[in-house]
C-alpha atoms as a PDB file:
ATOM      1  CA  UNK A   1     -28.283 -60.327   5.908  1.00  0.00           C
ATOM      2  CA  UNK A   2     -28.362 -56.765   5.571  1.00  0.00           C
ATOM      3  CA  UNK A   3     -27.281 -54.895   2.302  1.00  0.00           C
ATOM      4  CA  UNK A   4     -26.313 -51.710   4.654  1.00  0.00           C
ATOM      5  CA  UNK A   5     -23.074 -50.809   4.369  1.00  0.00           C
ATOM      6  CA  UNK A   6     -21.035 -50.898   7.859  1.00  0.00           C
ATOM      7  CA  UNK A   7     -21.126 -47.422   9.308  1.00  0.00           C
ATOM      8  CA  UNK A   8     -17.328 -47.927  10.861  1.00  0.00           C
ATOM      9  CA  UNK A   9     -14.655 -46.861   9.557  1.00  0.00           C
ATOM     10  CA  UNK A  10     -12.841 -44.254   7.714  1.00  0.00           C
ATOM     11  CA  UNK A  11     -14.382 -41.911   4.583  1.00  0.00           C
ATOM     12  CA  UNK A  12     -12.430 -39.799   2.969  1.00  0.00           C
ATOM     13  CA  UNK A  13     -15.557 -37.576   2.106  1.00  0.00           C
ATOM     14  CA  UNK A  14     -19.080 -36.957   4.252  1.00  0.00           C
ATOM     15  CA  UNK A  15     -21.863 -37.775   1.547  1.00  0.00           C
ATOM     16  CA  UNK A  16     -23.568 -34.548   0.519  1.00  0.00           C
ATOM     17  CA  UNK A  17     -26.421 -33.596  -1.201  1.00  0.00           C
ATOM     18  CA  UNK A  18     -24.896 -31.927  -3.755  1.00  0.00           C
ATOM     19  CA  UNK A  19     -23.766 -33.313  -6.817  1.00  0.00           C
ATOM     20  CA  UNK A  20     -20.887 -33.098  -9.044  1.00  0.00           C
ATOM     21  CA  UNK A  21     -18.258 -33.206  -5.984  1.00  0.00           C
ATOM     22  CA  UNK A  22     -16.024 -35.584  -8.534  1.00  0.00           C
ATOM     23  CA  UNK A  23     -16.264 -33.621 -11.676  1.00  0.00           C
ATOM     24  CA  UNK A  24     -15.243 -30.162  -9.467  1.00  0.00           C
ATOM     25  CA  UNK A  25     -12.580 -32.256  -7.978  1.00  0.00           C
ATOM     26  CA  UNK A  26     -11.205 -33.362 -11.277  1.00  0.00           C
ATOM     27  CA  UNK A  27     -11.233 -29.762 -12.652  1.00  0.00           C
ATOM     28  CA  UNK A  28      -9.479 -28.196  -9.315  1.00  0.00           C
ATOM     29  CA  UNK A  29      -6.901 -30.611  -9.297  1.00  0.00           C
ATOM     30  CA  UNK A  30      -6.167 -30.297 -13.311  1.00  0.00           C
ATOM     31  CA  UNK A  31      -5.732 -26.758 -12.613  1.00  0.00           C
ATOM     32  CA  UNK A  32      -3.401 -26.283  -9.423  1.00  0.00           C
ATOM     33  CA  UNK A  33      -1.571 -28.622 -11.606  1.00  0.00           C
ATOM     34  CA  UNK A  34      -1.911 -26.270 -15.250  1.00  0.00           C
ATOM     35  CA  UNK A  35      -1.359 -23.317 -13.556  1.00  0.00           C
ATOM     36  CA  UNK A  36       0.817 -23.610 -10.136  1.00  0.00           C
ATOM     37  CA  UNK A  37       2.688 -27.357 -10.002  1.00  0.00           C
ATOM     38  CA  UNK A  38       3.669 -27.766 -13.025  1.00  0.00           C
ATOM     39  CA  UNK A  39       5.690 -24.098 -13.335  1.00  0.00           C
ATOM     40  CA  UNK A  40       6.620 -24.249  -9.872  1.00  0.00           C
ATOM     41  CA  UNK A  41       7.701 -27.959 -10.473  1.00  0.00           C
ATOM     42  CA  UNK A  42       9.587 -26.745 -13.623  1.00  0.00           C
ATOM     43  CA  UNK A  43      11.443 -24.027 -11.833  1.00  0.00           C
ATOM     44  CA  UNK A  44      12.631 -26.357  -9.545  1.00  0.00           C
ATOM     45  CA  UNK A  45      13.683 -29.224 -11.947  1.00  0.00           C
ATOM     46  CA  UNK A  46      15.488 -26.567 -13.732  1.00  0.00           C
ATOM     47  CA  UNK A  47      17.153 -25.076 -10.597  1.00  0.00           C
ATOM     48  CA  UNK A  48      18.529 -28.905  -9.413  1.00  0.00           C
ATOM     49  CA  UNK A  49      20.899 -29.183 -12.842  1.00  0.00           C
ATOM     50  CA  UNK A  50      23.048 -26.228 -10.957  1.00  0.00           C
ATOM     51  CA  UNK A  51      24.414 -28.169  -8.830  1.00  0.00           C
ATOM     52  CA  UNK A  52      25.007 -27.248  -5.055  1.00  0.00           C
ATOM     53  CA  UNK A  53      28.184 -25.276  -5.499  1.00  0.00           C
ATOM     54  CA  UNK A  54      26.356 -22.984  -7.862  1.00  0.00           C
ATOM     55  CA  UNK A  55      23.331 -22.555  -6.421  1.00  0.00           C
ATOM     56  CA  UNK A  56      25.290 -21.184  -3.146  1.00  0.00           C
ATOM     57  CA  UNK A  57      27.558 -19.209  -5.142  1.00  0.00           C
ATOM     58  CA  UNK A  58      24.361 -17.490  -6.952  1.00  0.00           C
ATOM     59  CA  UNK A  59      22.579 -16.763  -3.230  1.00  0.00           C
ATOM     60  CA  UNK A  60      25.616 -15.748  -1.896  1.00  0.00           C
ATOM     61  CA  UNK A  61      26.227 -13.241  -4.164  1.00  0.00           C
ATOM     62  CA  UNK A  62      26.516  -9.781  -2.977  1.00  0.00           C
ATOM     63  CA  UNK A  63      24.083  -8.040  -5.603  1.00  0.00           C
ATOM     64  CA  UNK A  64      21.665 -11.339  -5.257  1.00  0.00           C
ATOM     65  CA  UNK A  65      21.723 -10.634  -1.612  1.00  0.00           C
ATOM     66  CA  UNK A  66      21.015  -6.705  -1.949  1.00  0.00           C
ATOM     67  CA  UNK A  67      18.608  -7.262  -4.877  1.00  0.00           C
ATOM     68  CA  UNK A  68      16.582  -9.610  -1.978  1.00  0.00           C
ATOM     69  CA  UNK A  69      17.050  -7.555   0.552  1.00  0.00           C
ATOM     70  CA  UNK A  70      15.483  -4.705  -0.949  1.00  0.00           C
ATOM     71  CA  UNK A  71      12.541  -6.645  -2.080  1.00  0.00           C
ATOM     72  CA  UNK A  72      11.404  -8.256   0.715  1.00  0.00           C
ATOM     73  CA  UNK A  73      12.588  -5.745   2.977  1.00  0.00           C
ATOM     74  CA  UNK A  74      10.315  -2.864   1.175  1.00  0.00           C
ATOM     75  CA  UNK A  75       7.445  -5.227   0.925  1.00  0.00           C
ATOM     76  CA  UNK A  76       7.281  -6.270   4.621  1.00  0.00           C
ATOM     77  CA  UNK A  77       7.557  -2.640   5.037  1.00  0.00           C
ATOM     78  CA  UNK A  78       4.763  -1.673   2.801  1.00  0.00           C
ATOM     79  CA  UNK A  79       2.533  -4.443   4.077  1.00  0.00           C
ATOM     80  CA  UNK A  80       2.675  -3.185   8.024  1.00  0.00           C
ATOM     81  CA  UNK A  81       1.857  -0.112   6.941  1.00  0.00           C
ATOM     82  CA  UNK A  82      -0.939  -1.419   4.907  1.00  0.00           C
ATOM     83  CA  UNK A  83      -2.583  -3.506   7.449  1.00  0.00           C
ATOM     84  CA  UNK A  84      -2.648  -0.375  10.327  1.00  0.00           C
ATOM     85  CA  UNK A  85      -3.948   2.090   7.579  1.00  0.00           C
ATOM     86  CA  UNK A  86      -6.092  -0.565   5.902  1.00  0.00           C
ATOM     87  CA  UNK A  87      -7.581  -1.292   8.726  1.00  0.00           C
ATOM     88  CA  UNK A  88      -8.410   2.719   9.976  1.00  0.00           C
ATOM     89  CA  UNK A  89      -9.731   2.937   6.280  1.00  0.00           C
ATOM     90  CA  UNK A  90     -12.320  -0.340   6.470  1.00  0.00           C
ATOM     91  CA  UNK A  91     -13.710   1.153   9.765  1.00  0.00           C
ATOM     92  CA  UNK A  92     -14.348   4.644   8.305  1.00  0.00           C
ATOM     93  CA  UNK A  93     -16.040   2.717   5.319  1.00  0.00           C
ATOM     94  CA  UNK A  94     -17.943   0.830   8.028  1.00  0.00           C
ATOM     95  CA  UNK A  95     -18.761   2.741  11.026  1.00  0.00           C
ATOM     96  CA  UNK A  96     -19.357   6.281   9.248  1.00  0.00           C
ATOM     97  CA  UNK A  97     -21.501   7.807   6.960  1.00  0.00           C
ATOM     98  CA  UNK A  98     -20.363  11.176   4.850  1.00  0.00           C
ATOM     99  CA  UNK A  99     -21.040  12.906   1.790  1.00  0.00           C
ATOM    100  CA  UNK A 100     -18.666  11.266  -0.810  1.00  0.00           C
ATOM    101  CA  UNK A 101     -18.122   7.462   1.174  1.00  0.00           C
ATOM    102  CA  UNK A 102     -19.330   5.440  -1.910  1.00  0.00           C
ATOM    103  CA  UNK A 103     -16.703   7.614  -4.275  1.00  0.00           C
ATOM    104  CA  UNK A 104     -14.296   7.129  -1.289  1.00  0.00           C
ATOM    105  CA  UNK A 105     -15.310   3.405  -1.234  1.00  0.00           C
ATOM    106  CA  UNK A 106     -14.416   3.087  -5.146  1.00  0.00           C
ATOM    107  CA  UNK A 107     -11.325   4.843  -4.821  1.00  0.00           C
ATOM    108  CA  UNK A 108      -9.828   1.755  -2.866  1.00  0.00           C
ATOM    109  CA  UNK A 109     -10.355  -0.099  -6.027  1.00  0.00           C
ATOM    110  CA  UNK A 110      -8.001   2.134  -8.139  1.00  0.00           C
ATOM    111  CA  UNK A 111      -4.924   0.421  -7.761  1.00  0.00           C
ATOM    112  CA  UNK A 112      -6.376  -2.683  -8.978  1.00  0.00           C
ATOM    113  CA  UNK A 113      -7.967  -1.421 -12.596  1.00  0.00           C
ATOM    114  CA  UNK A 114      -4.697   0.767 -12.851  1.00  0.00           C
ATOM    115  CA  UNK A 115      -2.173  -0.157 -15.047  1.00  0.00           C
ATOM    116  CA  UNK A 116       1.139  -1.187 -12.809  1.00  0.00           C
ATOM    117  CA  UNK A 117       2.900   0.764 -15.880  1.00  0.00           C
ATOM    118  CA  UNK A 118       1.051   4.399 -15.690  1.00  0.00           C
ATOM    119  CA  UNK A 119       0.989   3.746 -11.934  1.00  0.00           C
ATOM    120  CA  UNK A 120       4.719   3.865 -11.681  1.00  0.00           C
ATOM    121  CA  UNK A 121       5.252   7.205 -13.517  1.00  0.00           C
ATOM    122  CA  UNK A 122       2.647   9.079 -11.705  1.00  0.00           C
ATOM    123  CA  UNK A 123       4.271   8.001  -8.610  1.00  0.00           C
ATOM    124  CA  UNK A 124       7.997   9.043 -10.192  1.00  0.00           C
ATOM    125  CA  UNK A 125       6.484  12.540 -11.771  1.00  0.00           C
ATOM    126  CA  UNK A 126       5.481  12.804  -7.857  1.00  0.00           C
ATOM    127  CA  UNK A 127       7.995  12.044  -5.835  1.00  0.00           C
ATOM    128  CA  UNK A 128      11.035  13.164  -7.948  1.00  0.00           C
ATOM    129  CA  UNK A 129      13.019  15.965  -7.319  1.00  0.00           C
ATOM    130  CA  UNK A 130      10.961  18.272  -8.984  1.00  0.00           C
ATOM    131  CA  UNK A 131       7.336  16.411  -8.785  1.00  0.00           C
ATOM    132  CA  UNK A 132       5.052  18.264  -6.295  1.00  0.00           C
ATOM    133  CA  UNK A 133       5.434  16.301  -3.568  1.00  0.00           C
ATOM    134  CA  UNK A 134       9.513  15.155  -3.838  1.00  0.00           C
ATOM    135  CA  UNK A 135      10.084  18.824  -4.737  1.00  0.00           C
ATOM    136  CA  UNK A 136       8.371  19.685  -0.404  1.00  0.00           C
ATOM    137  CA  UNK A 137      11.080  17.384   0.750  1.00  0.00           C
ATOM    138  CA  UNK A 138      14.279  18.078  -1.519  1.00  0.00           C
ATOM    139  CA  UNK A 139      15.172  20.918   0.685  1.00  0.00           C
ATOM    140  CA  UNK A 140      15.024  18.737   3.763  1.00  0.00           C
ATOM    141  CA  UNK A 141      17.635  16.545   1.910  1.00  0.00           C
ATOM    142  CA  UNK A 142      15.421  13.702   1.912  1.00  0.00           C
ATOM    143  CA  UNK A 143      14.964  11.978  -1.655  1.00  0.00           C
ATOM    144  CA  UNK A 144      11.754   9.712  -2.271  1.00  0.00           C
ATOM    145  CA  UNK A 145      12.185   8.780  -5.858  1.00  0.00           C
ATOM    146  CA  UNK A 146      15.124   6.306  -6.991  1.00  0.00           C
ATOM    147  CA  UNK A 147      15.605   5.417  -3.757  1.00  0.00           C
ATOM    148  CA  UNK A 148      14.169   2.414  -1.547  1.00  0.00           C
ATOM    149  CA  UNK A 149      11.907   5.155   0.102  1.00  0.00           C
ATOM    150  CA  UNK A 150      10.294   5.262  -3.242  1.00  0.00           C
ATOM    151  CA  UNK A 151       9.808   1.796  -3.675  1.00  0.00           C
ATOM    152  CA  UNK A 152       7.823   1.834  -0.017  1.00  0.00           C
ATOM    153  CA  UNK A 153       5.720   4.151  -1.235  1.00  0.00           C
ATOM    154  CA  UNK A 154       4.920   2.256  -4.936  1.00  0.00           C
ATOM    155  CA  UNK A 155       4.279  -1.058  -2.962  1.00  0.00           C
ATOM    156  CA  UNK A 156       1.995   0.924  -0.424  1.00  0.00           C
ATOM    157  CA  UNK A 157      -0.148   2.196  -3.007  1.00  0.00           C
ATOM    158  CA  UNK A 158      -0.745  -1.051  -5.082  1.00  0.00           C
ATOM    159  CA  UNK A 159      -1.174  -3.664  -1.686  1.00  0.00           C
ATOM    160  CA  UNK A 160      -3.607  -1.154  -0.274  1.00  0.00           C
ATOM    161  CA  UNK A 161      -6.879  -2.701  -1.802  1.00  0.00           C
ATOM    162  CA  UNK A 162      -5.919  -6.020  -0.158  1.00  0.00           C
ATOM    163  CA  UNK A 163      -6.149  -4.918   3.000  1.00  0.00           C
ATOM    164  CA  UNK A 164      -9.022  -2.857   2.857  1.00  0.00           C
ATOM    165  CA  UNK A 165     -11.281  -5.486   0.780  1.00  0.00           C
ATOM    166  CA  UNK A 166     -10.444  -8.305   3.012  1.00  0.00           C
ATOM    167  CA  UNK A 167     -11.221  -6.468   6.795  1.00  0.00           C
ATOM    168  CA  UNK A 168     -13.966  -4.324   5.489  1.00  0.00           C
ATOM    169  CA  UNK A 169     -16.364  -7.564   5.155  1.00  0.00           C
ATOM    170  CA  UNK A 170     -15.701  -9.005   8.702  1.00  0.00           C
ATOM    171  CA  UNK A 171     -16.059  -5.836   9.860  1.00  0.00           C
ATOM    172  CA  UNK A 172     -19.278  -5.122   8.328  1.00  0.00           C
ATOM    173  CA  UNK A 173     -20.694  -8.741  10.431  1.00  0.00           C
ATOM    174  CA  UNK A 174     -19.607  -6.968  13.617  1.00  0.00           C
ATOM    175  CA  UNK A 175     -23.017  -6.171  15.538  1.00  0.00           C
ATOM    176  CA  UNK A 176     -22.537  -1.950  16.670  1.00  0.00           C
ATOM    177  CA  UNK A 177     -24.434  -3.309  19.633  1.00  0.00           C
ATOM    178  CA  UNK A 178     -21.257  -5.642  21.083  1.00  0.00           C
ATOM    179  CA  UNK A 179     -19.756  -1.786  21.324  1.00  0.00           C
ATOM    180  CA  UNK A 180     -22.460  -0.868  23.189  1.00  0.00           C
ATOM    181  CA  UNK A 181     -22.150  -3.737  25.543  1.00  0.00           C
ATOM    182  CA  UNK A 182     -18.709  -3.338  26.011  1.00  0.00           C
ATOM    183  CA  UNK A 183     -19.245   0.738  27.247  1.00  0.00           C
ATOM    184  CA  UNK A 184     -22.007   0.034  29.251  1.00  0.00           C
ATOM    185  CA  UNK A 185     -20.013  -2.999  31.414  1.00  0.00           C
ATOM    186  CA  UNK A 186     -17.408  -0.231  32.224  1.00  0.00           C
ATOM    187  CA  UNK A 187     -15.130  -0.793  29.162  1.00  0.00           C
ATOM    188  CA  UNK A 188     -13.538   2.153  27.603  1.00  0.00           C
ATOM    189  CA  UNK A 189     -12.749   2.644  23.881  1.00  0.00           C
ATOM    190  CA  UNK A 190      -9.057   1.208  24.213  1.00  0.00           C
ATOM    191  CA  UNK A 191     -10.126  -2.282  26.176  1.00  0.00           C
ATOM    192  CA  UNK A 192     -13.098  -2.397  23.703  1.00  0.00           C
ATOM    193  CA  UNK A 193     -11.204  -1.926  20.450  1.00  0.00           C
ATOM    194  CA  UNK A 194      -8.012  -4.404  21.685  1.00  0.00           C
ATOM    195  CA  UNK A 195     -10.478  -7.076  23.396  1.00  0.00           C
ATOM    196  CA  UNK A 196     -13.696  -6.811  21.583  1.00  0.00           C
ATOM    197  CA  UNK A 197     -13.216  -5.935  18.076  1.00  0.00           C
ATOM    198  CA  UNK A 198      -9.334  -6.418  17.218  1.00  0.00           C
ATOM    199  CA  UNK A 199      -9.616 -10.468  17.915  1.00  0.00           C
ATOM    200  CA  UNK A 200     -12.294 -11.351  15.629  1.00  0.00           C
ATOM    201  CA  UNK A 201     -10.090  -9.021  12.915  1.00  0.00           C
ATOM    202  CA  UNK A 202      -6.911 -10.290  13.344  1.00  0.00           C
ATOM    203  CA  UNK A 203      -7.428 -13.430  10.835  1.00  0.00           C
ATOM    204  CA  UNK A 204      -8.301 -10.763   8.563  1.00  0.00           C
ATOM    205  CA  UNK A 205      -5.846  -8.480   8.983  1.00  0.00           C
ATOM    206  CA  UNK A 206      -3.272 -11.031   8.676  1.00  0.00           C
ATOM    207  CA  UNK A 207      -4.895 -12.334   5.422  1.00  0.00           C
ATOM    208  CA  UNK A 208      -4.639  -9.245   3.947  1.00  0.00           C
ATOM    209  CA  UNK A 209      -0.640  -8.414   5.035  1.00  0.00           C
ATOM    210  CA  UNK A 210       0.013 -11.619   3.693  1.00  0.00           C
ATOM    211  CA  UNK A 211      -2.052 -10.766   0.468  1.00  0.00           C
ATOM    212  CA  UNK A 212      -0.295  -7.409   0.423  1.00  0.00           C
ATOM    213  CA  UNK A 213       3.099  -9.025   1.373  1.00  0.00           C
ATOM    214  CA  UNK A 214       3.113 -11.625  -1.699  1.00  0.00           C
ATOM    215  CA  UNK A 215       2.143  -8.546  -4.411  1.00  0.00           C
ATOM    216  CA  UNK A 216       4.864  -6.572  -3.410  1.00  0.00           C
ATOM    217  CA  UNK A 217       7.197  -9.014  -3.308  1.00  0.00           C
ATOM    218  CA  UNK A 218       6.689  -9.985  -7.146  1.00  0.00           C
ATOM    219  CA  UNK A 219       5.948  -6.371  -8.472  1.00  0.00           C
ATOM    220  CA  UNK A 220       7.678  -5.170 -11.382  1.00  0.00           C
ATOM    221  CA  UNK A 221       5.637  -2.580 -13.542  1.00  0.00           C
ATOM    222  CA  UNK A 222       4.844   0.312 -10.928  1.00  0.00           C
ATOM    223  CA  UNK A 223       8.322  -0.013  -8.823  1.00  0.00           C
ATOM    224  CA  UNK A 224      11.286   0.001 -11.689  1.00  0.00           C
ATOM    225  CA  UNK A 225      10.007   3.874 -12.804  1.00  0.00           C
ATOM    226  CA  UNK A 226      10.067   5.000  -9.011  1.00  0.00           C
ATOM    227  CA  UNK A 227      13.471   2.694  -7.756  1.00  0.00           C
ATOM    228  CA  UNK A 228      15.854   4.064 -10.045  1.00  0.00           C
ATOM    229  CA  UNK A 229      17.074   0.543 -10.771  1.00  0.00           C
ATOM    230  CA  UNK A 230      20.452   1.520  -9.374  1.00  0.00           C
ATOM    231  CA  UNK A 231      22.703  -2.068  -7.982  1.00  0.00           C
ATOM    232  CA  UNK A 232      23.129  -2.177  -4.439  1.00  0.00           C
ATOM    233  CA  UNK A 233      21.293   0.823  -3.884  1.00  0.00           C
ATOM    234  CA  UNK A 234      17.579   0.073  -4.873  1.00  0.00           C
ATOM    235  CA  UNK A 235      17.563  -2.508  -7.876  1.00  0.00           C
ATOM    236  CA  UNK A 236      14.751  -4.807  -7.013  1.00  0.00           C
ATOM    237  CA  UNK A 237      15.002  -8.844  -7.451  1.00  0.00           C
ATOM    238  CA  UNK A 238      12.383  -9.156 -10.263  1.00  0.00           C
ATOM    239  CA  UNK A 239      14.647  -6.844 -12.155  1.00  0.00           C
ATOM    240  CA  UNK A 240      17.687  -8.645 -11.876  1.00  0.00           C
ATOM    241  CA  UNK A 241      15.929 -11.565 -12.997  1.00  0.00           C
ATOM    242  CA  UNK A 242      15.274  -9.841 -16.064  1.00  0.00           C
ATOM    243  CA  UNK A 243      18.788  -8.672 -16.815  1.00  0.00           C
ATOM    244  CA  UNK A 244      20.020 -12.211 -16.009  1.00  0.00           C
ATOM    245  CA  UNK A 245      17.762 -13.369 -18.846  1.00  0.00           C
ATOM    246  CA  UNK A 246      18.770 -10.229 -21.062  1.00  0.00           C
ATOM    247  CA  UNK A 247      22.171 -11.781 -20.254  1.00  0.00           C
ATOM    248  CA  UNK A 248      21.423 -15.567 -21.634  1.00  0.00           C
ATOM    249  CA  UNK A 249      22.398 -16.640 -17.769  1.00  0.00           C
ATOM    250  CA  UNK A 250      19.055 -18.663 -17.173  1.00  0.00           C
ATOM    251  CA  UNK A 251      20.909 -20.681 -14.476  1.00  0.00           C
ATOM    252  CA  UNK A 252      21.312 -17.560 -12.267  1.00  0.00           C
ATOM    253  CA  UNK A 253      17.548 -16.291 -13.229  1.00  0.00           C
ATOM    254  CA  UNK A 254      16.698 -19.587 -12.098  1.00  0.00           C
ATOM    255  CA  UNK A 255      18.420 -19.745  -9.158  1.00  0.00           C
ATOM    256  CA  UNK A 256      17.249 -16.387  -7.992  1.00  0.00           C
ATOM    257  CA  UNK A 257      13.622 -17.334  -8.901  1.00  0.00           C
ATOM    258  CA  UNK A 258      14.115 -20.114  -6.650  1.00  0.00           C
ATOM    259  CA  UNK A 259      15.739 -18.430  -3.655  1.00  0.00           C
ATOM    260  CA  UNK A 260      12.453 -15.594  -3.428  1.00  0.00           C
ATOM    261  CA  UNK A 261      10.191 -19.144  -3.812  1.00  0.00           C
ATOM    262  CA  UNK A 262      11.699 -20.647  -0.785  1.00  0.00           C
ATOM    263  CA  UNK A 263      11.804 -17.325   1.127  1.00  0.00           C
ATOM    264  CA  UNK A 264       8.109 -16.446   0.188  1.00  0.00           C
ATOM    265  CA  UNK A 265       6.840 -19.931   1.223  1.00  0.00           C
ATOM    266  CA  UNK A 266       8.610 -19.547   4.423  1.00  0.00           C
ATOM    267  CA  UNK A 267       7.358 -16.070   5.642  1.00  0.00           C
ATOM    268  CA  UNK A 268       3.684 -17.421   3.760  1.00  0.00           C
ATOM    269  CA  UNK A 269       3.885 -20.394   6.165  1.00  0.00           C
ATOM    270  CA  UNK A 270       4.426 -18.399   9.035  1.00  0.00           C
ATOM    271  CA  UNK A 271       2.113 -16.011   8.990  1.00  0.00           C
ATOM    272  CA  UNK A 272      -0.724 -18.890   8.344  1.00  0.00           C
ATOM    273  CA  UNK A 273       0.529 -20.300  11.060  1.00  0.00           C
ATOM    274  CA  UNK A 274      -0.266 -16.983  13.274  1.00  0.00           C
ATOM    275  CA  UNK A 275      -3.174 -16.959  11.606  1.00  0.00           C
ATOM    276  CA  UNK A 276      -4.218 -20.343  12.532  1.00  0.00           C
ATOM    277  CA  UNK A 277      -3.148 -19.611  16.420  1.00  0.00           C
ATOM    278  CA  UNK A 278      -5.169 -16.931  16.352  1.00  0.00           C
ATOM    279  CA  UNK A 279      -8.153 -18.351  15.397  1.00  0.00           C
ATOM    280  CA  UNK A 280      -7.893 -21.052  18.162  1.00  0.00           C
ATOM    281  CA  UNK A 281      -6.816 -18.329  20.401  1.00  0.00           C
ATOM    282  CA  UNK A 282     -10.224 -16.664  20.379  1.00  0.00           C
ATOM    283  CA  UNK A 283     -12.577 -19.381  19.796  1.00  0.00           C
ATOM    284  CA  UNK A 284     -12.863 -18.824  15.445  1.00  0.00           C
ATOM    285  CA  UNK A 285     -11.651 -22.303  14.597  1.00  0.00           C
END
């Protein structure tokens, strides 16, 4: 009788070489729980003692729904422009060399190791009225600062780095000789960019919107300066968050908390799911 075990049926885990697989799964699992579950559990738990009626009444609200509006709506903004300039940015890093591409190169990383705080009022002592660069368009009647314009611009210069750091590496894997394939079957620069190169980036580039997408939506420190904070006009949803704790109303902080949860995990789980058709859709799977 053999003391084999039976090769058929199910594992839950391939046998590996390398040890420790438990302890690493004990620790990961201890910490989505420490650090995500458990809040995210708590916001909920806290949320359900509303009660439906005033949960609808809270998302319903006319300055919930502006406050959400202008959140998500100047992130998704901020992001799409992020992932085209992000990506025009990575290939310069890539493709070219110049005097001044490694200080270039560390200058994507500013936003990051910048205060959100001191970020904020450079942008406002910019863009205001009488900042150098609001000052160009204040006689054009257009006004940047205090306005959601403003908070574009804030979100665009903090979700930057995302983009940039997450293309530049699967762009740097990208052999210049498939280019030179491509021109010498007869393909201009167009076909080549859109059939060659832009597949094998577009799990990428959708990494980092949705990278870019998720810190906009939850920024606080670098867009109250620049939005002006005024209701119904440009007051942001983290904000009114705030002033519904400053207010001792934790069920409509709460509730608010919980509507941008459900509304970030829905855009989040569409755009993996793009991602995930896109990687069958060109053979990275």
């Amino acid at each position: 009788m053999s003391n084999t075990p039976s090769q058929s049926g199910w594992k839950w885990r391939q046998s590996s070489v390398l040890p420790g697989f438990g302890l690493t799964l004990g620790y990961t699992i201890t910490y989505l729980f420490l650090i995500i579950l458990i809040p995210l559990g708590g916001l909920i738990w806290s949320t359900a003692h509303l009660g439906f009626a005033e949960f609808v009444a809270i998302a319903t609200d006319r300055r919930t729904l502006n406050a959400l509006r202008v959140s998500f709506g100047t992130a998704f903004i901020a992001a799409l422009v992020n992932a085209f300039f992000g990506v025009i940015i990575a290939w310069v890093l890539v493709r070219y060399r110049f005097p001044g591409r490694r200080f270039v190169d560390a200058i994507v990383d500013l936003p990051f190791a910048l205060p959100t705080a001191v970020a904020g009022i450079s942008l406002t002592t910019l863009y205001s009225n009488r900042g150098w660069i609001g000052s160009l368009f204040e006689p054009l009647g257009i006004k940047i600062a205090f306005t959601p314009i403003g908070i574009v611009i804030a979100l665009i210069f903090i979700g930057l780095p995302f983009v940039v750091r997450t293309v530049q590496p699967v762009m740097e894997e990208i052999d210049r000789q498939v280019e030179e394939v491509a021109a010498t079957l007869g393909a201009n620069r167009f076909q080549t960019i859109t059939r060659i190169l832009l597949p094998g980036l577009v799990p990428a580039i959708l990494t980092g919107f949705a990278l870019a997408f998720a810190r906009g939506v939850g920024e606080y420190g670098s867009v109250i300066f620049i939005a002006g904070n005024i209701p119904y006009v440009s007051e942001i949803a983290p904000l009114l968050i705030v002033i519904r704790l400053e207010e001792f109303n934790y069920a409509g902080a709460t509730g608010i908390a919980t509507i941008m949860l459900i509304i970030s995990f829905a855009m989040l789980f569409v755009i993996n799911l793009i991602q995930a058709w896109s990687r069958k859709r060109y053979g990275y799977a």
